[in-house]
N, C-alpha and C. Protein backbone atom coordinates (compact mmCIF):
# COMPACT_ATOMS: atom_id res chain seq x y z
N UNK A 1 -1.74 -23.85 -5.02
CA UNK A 1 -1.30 -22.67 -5.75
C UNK A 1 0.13 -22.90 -6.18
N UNK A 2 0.23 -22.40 -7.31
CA UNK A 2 1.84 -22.96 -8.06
C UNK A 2 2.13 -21.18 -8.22
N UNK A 3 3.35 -21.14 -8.13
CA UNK A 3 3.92 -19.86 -8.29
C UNK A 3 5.30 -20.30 -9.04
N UNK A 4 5.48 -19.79 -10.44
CA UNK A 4 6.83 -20.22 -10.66
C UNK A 4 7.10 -18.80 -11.32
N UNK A 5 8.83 -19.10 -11.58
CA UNK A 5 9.48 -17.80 -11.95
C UNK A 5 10.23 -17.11 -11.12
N UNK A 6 10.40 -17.78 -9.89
CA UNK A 6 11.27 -16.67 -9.03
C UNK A 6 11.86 -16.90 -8.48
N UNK A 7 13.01 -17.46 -9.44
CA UNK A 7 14.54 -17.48 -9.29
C UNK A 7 14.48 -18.68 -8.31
N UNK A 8 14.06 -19.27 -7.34
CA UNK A 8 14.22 -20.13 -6.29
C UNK A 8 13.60 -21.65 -6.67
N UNK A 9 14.67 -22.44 -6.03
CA UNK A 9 14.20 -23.79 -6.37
C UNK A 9 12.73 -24.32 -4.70
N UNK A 10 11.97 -24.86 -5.90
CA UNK A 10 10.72 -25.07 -4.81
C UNK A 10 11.17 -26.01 -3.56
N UNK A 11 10.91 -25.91 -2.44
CA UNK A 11 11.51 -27.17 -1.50
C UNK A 11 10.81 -28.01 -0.81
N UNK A 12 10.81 -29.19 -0.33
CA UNK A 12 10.39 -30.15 -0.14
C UNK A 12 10.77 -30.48 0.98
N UNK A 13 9.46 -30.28 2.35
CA UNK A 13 9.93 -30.60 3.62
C UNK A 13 11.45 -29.72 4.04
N UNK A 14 11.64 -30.06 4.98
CA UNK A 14 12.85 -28.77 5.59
C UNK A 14 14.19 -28.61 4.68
N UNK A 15 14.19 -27.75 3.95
CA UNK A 15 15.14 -27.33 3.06
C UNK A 15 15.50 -28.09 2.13
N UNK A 16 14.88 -29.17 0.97
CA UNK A 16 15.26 -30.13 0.18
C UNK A 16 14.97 -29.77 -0.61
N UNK A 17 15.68 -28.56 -1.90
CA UNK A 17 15.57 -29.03 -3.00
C UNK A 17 14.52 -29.56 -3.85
N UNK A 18 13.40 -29.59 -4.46
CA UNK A 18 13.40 -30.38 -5.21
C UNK A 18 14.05 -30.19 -6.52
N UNK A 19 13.75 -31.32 -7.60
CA UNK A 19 14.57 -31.08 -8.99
C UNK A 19 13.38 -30.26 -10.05
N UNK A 20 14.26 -29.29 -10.70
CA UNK A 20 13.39 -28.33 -11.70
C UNK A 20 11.96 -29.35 -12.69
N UNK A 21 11.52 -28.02 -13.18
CA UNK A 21 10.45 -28.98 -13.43
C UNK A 21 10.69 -28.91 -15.26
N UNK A 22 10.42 -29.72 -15.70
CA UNK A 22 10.38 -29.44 -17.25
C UNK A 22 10.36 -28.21 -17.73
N UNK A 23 10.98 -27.56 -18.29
CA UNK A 23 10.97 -26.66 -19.02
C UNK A 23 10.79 -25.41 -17.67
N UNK A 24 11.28 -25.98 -17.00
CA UNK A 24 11.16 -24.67 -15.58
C UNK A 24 12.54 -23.81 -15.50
N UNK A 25 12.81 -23.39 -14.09
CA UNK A 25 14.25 -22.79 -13.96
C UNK A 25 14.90 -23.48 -13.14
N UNK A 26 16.30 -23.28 -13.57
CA UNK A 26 17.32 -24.31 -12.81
C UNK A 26 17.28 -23.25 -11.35
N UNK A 27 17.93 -24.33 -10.67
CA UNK A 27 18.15 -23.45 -9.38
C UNK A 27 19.02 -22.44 -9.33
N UNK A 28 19.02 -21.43 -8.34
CA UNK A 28 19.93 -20.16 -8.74
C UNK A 28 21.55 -20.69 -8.04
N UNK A 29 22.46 -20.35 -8.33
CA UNK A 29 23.45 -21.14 -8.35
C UNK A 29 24.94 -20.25 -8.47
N UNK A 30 25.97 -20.02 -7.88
CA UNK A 30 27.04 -19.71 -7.91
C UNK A 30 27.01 -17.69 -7.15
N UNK A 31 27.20 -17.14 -7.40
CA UNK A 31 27.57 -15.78 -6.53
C UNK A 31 25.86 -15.08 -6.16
N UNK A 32 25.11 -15.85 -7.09
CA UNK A 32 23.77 -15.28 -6.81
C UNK A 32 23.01 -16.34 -5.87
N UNK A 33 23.78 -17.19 -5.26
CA UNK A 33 23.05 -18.43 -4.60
C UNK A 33 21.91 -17.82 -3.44
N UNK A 34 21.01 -18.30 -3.43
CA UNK A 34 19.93 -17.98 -2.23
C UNK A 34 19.17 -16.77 -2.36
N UNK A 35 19.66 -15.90 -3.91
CA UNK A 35 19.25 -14.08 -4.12
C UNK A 35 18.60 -14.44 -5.01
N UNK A 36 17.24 -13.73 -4.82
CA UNK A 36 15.96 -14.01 -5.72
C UNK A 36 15.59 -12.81 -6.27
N UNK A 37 16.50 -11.61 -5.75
CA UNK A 37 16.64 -10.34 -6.63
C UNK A 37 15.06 -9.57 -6.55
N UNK A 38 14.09 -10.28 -5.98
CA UNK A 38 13.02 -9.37 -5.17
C UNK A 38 13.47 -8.81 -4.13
N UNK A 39 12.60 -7.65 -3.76
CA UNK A 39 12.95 -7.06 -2.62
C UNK A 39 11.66 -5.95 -2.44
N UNK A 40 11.62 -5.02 -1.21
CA UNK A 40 11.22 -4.11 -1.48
C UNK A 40 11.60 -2.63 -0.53
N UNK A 41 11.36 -1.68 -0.86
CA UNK A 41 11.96 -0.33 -0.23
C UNK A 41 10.94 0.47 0.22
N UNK A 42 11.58 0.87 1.38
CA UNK A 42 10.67 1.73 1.72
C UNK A 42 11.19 3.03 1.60
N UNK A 43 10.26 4.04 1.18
CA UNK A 43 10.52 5.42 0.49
C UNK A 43 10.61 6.31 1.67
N UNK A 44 11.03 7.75 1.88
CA UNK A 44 11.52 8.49 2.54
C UNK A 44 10.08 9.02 3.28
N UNK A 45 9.62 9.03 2.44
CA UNK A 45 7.99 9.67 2.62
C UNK A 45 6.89 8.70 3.27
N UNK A 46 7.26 7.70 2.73
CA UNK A 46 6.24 6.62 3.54
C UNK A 46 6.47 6.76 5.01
N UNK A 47 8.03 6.43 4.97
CA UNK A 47 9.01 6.38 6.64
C UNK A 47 7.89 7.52 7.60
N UNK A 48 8.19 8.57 7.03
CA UNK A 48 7.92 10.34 7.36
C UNK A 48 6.34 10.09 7.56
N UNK A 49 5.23 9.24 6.93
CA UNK A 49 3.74 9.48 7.19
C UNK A 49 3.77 8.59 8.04
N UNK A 50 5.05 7.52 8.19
CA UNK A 50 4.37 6.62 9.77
C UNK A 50 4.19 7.05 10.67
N UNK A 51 5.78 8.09 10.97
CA UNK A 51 6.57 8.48 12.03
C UNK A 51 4.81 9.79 12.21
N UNK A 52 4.63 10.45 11.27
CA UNK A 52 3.65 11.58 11.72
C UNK A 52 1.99 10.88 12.08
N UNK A 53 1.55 9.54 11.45
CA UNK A 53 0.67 8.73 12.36
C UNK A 53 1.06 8.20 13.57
N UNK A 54 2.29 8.15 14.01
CA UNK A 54 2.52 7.47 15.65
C UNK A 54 2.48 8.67 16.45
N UNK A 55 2.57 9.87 15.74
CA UNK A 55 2.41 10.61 16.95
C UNK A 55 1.13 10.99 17.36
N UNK A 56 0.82 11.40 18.66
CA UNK A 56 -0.68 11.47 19.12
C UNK A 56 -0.71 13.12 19.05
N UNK A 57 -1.55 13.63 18.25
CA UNK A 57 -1.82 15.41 17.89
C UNK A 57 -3.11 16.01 19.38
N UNK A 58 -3.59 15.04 19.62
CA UNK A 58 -4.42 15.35 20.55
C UNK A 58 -3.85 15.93 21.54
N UNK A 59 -4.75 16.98 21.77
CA UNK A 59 -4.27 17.69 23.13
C UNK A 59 -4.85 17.79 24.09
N UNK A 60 -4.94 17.33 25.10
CA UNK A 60 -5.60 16.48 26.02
C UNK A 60 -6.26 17.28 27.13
N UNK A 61 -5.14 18.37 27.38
CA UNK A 61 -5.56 19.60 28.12
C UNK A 61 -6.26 20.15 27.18
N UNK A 62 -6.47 21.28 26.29
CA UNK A 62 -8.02 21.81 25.68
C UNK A 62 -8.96 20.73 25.38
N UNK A 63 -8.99 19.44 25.01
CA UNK A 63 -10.18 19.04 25.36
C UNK A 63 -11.02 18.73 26.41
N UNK A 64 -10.34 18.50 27.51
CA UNK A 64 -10.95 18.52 28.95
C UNK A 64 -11.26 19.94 29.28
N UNK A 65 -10.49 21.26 29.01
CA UNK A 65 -11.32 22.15 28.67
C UNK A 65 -12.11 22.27 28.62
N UNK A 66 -12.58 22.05 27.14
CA UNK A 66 -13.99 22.23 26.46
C UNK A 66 -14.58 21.61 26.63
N UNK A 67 -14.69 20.90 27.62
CA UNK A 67 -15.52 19.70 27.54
C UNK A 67 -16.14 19.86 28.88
N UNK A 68 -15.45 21.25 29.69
CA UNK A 68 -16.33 21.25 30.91
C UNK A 68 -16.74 22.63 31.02
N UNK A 69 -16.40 23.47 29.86
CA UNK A 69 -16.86 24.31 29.26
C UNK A 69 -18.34 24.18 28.76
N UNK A 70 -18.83 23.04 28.39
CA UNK A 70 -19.68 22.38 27.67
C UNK A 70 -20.75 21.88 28.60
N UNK A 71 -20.06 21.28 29.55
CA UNK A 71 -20.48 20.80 30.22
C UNK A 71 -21.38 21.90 31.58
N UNK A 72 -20.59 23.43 31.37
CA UNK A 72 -20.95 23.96 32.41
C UNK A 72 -22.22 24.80 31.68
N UNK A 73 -22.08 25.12 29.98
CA UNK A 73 -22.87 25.54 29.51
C UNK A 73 -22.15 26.79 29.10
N UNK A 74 -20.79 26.89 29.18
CA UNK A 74 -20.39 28.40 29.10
C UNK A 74 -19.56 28.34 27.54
N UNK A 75 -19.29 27.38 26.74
CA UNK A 75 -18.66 27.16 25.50
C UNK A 75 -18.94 28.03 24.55
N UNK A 76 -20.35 28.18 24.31
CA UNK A 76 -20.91 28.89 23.11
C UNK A 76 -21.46 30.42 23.87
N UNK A 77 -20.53 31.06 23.10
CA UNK A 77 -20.89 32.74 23.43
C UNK A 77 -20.93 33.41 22.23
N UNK A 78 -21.20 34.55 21.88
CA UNK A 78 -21.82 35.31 21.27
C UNK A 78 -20.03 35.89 20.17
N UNK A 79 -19.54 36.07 20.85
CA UNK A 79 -17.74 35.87 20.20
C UNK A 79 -17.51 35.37 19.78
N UNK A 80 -17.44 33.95 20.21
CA UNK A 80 -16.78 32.44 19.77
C UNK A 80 -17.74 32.68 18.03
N UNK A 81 -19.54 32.37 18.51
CA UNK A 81 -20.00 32.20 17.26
C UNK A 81 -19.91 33.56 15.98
N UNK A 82 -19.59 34.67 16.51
CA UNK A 82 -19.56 35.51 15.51
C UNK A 82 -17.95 35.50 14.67
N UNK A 83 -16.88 35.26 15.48
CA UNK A 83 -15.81 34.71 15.23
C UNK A 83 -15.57 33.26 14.24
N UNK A 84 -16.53 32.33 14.37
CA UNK A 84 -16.64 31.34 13.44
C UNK A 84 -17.30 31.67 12.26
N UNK A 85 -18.72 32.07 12.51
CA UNK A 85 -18.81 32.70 10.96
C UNK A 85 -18.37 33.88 10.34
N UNK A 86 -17.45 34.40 10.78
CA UNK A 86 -16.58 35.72 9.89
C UNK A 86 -15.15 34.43 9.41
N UNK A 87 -14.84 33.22 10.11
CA UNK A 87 -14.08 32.17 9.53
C UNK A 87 -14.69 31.16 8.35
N UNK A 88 -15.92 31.46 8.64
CA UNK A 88 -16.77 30.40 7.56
C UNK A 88 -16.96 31.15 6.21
N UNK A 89 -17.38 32.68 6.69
CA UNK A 89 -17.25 33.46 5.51
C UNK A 89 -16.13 33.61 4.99
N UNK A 90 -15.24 34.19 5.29
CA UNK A 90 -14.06 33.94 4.41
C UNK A 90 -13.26 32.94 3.29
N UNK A 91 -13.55 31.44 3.93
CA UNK A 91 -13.09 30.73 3.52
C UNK A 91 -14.30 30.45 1.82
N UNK A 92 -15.12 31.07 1.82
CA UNK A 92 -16.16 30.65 1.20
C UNK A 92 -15.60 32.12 -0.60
């Protein structure tokens, strides 16, 4: 795979230079030496959706809760479900 165009001279074994290629680019040279003027940034918002994926939302106490709630058979009552569909209706 050949990649040319970016600003950097190709190198040869541990840090050598090679010489440009015909009609290629010279090496970058004098206050811009070693700056290939790529880069990339990371945005305020990206930062902000990592930081809110590393955190764990789970709550560990109500699910062991419900889960022995469930388990005991006592989860689903006559409240809970009339309470969900007056939430299902609404949203509808």
């Amino acid at each position: 795979m050949k990649i040319s165009g970016t600003g950097i001279p190709p190198v040869s074994g541990p840090g050598n230079a090679l010489p440009p290629e015909k009609g290629g680019r010279s090496p970058v040279t004098g206050d811009n030496a070693g700056l290939s003027g790529d880069g990339v940034e990371i945005s305020a918002v990206s930062r902000g959706l990592a930081a809110l994926s590393a955190m764990n939302d789970v709550r560990e106490e109500l699910v062991t809760q419900i889960l022995a709630q469930l388990d005991a058979g006592e989860y689903l009552d006559s409240d809970k479900l009339q309470a969900a569909v007056l939430k299902m209706l609404n949203g509808l």
